[in-house]
Protein backbone atom coordinates (compact mmCIF):
# COMPACT_ATOMS: atom_id res chain seq x y z
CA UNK A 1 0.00 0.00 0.00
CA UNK A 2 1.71 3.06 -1.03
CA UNK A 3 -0.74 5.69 1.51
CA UNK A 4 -3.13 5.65 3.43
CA UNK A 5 -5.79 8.93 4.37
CA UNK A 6 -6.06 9.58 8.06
CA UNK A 7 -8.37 12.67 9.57
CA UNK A 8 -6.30 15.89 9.77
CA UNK A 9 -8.05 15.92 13.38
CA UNK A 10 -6.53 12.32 14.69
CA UNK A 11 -4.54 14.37 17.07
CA UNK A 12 -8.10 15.19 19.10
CA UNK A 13 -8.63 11.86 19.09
CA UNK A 14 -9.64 10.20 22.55
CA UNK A 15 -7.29 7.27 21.93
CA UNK A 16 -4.32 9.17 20.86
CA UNK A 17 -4.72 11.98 23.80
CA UNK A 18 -4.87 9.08 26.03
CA UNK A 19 -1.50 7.70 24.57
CA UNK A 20 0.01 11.00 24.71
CA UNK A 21 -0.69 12.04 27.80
CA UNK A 22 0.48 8.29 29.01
CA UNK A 23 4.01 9.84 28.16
CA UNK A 24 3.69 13.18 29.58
CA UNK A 25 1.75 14.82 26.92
CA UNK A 26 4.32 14.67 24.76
CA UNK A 27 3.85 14.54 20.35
CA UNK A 28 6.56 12.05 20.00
CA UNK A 29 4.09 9.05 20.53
CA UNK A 30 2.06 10.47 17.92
CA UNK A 31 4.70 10.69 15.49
CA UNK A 32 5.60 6.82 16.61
CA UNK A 33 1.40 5.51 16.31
CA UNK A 34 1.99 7.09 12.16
CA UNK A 35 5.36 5.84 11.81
CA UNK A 36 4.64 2.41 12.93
CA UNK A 37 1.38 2.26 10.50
CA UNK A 38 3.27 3.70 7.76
CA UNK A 39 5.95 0.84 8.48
CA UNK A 40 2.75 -1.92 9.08
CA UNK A 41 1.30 0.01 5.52
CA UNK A 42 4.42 -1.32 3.57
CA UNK A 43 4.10 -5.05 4.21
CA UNK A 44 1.55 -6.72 2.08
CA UNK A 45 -0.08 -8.33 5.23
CA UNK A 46 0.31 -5.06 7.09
CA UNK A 47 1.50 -7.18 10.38
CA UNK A 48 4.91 -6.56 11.97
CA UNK A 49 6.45 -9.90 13.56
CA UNK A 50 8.08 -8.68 16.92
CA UNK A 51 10.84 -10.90 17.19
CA UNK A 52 14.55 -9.56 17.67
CA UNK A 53 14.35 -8.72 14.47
CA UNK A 54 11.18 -6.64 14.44
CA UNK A 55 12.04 -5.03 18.06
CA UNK A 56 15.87 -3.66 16.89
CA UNK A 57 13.54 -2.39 13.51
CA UNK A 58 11.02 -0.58 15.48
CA UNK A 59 13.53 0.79 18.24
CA UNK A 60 15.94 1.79 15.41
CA UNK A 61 13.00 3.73 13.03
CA UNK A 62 11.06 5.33 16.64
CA UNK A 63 14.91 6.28 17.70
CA UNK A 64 13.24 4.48 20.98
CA UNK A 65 14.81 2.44 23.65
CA UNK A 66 13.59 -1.06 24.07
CA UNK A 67 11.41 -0.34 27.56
CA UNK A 68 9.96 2.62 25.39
CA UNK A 69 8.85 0.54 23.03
CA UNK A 70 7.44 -2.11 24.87
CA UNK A 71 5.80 0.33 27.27
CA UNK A 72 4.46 2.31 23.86
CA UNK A 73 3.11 -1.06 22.33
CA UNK A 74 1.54 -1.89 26.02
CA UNK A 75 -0.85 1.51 26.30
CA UNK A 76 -1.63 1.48 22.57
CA UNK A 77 -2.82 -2.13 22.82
CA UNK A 78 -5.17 -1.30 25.79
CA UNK A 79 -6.55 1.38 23.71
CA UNK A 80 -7.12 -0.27 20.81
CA UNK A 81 -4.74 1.66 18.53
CA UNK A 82 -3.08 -1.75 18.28
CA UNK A 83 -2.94 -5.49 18.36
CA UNK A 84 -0.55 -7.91 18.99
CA UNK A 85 -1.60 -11.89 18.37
CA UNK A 86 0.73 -14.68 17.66
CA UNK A 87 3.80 -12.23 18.33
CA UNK A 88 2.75 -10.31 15.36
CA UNK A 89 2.11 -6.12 15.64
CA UNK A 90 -1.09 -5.13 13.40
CA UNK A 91 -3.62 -1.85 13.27
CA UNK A 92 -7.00 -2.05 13.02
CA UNK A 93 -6.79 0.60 10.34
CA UNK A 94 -6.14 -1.63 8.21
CA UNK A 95 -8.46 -4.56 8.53
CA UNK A 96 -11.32 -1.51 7.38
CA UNK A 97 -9.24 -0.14 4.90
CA UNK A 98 -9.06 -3.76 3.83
CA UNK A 99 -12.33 -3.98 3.52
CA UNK A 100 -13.50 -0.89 1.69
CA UNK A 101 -10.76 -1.71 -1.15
CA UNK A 102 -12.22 -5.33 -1.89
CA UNK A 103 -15.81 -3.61 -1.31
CA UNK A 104 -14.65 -0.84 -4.09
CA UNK A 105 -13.25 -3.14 -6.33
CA UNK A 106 -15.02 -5.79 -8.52
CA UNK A 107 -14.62 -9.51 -7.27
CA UNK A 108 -13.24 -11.04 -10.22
CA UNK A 109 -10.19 -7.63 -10.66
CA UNK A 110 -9.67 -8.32 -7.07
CA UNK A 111 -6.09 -9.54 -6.56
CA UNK A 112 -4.44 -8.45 -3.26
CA UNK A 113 -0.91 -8.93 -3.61
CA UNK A 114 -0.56 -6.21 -6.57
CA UNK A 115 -3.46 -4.05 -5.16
CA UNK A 116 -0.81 -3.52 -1.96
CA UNK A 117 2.17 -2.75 -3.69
């Protein structure tokens, strides 16, 4: 997927003034929720696996320590911003953009894996 439309208000959203103020009201975890979906927007299945691998990525990317992260991960889970399951990081977002692409697009032109490039 090469973007992805998101409100010009998501800052006054209650989910991301709750994630901000979980880090003294600061914009950086702002800046890290759109990083990490632009990241999670580049793989086909929009899912990050956090392994070693996927921790040094995100830590490296966020310029975040690893407690940061973890802690960042931890609040945005518990308010839905979001998911972990089977070690693997995904948004929400996603799963309706998902949706209103194969809704927009006839069944039979429907093929995924070039749709997401």
């Amino acid at each position: 997927m090469s973007e992805f439309i998101h409100s010009s208000s998501a800052r006054r959203d209650p989910k991301i003034r709750a994630l901000r103020a979980s880090f003294g009201n600061s914009a950086e975890p702002y800046a890290w929720y759109f990083l990490i979906l632009e990241m999670l927007g580049e793989n086909i299945d929009h899912k990050i696996l956090l392994d070693e691998k996927g921790y040094e990525m995100l830590m490296q990317e966020l310029n975040i320590d690893r407690e940061t992260l973890k802690r960042f991960i931890t609040i945005s889970k518990k308010l839905g911003l979001f998911n972990v399951v089977d070690n693997y990081l995904f948004s929400p977002v996603f799963r309706i953009i998902d949706r209103k692409i194969k809704k927009a697009i006839p069944r039979d032109r429907l093929n995924t894996r070039t749709m997401l490039k």
